[in-house]
N, C-alpha and C. Protein backbone atom coordinates (compact mmCIF):
# COMPACT_ATOMS: atom_id res chain seq x y z
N UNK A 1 35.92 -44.66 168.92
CA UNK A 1 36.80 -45.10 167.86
C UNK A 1 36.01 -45.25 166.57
N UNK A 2 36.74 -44.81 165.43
CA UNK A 2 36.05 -44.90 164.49
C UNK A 2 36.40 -46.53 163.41
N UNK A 3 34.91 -46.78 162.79
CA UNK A 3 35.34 -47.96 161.59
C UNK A 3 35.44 -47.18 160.78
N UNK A 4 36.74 -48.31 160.63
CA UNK A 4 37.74 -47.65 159.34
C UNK A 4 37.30 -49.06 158.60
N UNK A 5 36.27 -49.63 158.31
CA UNK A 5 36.36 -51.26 157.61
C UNK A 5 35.81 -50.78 156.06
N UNK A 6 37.13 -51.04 154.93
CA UNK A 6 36.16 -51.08 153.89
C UNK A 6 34.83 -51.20 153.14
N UNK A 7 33.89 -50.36 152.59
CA UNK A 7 32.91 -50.37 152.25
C UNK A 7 32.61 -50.16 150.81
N UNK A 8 31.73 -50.95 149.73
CA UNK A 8 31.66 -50.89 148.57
C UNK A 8 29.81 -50.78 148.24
N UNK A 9 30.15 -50.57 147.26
CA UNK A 9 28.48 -51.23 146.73
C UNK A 9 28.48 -51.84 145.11
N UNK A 10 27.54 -52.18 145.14
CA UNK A 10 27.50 -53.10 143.95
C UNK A 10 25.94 -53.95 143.50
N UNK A 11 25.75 -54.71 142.63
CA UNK A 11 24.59 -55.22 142.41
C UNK A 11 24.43 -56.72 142.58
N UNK A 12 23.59 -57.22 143.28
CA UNK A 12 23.30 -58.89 143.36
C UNK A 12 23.13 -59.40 142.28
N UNK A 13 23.94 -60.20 142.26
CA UNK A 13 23.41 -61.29 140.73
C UNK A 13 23.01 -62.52 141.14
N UNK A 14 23.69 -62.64 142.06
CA UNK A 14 22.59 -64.57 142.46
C UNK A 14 22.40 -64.65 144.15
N UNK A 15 21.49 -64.98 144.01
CA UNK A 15 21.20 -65.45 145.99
C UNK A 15 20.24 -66.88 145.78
N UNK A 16 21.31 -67.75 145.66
CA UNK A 16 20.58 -68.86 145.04
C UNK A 16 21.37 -70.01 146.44
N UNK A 17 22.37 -69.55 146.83
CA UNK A 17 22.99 -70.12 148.21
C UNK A 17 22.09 -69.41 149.22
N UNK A 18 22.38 -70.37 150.48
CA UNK A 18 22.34 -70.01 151.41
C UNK A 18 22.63 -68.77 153.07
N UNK A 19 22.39 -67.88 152.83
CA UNK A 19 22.62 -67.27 153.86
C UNK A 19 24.01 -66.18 153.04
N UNK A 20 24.30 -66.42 151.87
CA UNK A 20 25.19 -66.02 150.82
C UNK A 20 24.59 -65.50 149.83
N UNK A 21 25.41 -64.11 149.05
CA UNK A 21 24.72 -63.60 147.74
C UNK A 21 25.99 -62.90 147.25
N UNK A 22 26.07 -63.16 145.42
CA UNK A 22 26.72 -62.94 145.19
C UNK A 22 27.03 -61.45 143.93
N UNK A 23 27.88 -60.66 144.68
CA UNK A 23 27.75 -59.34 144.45
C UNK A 23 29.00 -58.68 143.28
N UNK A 24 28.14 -58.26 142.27
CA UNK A 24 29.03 -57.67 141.71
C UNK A 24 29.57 -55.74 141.47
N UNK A 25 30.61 -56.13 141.34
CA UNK A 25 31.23 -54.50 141.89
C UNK A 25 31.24 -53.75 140.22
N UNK A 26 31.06 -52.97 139.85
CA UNK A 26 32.01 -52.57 138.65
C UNK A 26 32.51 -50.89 138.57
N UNK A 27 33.29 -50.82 138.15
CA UNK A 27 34.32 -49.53 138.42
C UNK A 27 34.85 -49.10 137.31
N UNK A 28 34.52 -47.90 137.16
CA UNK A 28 35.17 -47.14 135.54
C UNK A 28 36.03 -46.30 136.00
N UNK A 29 37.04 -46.30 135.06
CA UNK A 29 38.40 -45.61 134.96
C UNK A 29 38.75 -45.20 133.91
N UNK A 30 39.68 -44.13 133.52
CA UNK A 30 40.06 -43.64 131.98
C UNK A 30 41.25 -44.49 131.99
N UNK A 31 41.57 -45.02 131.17
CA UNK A 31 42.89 -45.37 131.26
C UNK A 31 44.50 -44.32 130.62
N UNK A 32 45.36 -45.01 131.74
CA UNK A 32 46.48 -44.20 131.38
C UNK A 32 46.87 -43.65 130.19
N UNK A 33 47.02 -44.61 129.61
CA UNK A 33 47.83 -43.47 128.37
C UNK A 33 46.73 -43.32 127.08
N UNK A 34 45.77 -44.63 126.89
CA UNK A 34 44.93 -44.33 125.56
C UNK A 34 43.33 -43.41 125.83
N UNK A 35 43.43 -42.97 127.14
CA UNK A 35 42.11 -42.20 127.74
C UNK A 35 40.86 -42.22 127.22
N UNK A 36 40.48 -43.98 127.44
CA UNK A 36 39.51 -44.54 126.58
C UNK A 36 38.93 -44.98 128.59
N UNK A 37 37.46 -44.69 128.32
CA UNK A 37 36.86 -45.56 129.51
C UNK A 37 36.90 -46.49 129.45
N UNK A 38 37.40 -47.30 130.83
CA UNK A 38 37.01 -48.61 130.81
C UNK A 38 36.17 -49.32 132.39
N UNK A 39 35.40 -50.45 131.87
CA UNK A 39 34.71 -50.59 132.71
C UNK A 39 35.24 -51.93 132.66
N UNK A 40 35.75 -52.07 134.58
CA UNK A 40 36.02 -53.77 134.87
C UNK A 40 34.87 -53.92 136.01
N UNK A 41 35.20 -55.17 136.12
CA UNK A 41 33.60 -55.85 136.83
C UNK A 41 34.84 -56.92 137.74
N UNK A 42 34.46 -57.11 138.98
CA UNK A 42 34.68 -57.88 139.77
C UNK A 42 33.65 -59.12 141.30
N UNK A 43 33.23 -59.98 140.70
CA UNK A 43 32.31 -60.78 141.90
C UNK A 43 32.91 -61.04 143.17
N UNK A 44 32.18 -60.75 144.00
CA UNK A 44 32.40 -60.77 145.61
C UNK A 44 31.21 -61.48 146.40
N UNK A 45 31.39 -62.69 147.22
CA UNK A 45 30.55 -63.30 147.99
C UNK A 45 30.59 -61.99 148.93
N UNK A 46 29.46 -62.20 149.78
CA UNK A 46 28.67 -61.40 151.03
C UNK A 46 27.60 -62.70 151.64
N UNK A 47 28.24 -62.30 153.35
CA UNK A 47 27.23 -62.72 153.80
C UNK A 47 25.86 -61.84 153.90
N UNK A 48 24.35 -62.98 154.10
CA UNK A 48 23.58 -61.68 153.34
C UNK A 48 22.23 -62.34 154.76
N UNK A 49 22.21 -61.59 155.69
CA UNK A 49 21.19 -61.92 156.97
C UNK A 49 19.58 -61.18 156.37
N UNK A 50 20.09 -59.88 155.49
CA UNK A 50 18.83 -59.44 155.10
C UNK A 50 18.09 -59.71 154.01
N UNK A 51 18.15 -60.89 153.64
CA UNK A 51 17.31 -61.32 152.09
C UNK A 51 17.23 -60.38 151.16
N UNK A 52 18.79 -60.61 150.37
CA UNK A 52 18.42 -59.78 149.38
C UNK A 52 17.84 -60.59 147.76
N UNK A 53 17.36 -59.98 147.02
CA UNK A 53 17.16 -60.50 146.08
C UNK A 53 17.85 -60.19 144.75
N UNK A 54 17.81 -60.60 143.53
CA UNK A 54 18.39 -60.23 142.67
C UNK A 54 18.15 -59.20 141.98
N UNK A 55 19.07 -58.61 141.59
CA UNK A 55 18.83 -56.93 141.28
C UNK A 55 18.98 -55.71 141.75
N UNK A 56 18.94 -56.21 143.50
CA UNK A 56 19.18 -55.07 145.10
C UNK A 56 20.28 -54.85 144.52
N UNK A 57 20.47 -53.35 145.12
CA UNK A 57 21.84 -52.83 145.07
C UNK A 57 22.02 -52.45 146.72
N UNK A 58 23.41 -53.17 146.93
CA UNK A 58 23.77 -53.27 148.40
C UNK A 58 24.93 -52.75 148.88
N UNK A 59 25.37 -52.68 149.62
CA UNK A 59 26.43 -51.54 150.41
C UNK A 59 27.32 -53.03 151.14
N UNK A 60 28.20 -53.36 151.07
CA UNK A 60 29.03 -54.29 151.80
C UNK A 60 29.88 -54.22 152.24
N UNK A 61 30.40 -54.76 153.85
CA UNK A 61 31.30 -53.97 154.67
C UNK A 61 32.42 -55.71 154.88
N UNK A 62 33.34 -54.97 154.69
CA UNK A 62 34.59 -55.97 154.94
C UNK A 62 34.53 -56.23 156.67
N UNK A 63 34.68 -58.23 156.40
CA UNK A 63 34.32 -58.68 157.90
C UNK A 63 35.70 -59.31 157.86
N UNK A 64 35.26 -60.38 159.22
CA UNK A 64 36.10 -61.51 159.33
C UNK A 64 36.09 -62.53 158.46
N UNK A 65 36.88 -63.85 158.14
CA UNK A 65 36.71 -64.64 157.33
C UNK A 65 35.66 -65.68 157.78
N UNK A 66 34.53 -65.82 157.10
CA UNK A 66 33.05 -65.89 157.16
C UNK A 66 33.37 -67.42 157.16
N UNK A 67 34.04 -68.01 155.80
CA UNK A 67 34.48 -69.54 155.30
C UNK A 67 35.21 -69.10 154.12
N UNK A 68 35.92 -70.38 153.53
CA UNK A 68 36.51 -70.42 152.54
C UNK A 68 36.72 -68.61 151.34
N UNK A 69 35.27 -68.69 150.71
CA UNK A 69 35.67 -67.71 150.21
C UNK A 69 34.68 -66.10 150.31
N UNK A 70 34.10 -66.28 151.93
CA UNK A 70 33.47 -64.80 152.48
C UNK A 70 34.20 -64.37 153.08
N UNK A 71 34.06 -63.13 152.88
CA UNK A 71 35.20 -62.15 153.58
C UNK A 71 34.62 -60.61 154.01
N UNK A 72 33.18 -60.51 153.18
CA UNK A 72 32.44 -59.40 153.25
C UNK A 72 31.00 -60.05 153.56
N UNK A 73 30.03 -59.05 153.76
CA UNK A 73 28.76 -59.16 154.72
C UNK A 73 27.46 -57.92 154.11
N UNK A 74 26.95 -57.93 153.70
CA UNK A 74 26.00 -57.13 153.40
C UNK A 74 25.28 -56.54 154.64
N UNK A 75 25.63 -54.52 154.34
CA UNK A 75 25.50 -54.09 155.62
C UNK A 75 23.85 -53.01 155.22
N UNK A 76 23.62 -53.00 154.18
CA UNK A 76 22.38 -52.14 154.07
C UNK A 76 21.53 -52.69 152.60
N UNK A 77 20.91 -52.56 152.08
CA UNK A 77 20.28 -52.97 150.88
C UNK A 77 19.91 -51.13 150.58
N UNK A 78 20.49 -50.50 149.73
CA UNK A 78 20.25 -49.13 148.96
C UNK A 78 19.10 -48.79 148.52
N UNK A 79 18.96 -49.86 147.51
CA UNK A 79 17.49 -49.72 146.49
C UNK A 79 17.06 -51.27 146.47
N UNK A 80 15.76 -51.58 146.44
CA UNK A 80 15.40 -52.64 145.94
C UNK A 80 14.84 -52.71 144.74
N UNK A 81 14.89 -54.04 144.23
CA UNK A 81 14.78 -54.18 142.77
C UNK A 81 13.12 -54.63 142.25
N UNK A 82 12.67 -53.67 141.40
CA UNK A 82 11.24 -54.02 141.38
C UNK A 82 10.69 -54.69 140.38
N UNK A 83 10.48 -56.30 140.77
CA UNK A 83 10.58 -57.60 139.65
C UNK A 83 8.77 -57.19 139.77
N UNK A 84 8.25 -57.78 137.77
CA UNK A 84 7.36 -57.55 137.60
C UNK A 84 6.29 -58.18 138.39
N UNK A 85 6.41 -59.56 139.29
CA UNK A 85 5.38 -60.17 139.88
C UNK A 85 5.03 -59.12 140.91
N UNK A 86 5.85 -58.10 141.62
CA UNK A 86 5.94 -57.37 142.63
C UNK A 86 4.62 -56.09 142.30
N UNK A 87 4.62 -55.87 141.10
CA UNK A 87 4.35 -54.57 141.20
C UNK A 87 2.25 -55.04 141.06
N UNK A 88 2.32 -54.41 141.42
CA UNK A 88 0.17 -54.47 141.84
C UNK A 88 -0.32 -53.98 139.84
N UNK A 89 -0.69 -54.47 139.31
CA UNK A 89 -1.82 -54.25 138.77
C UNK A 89 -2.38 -52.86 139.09
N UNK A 90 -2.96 -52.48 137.63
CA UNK A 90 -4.09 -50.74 137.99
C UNK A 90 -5.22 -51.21 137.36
């Protein structure tokens, strides 16, 4: 049987909770009649088992209701984000 469970991606902006990170989606569209781009942005909790940090861009798969307001789960981390303390010196 195949999953059919919604899947998005998007970028972390805070993992400042617990076991939670909070992900934002954004999506461009022309619009109908004045065929001007537009870009909307929408935040989505994820549960997040793989430590992501801020900046990861992550893949999130629609779960069960986690608590109050999780509903999605972080299922891969894409790219990680390369903060300057990270990077080695030459």
């Amino acid at each position: 049987m195949k999953n059919t469970r919604r899947r998005l991606s998007g970028v972390v902006i805070s993992n400042k909770m617990q076991k939670t990170v909070t992900v934002e989606i954004t999506r461009r569209y022309r619009h109908p009649l004045y065929h001007k781009i537009v870009t909307s942005a929408k935040t989505i909790k994820a549960h997040d088992e793989l430590d992501c940090n801020i900046g990861d861009e992550v893949t999130i798969v629609e779960t069960r209701p986690i608590s109050k307001t999780k509903r999605w789960a972080v299922e891969e981390i894409t790219k990680r984000n390369q903060r300057a303390e990270d990077i080695p010196e030459a």
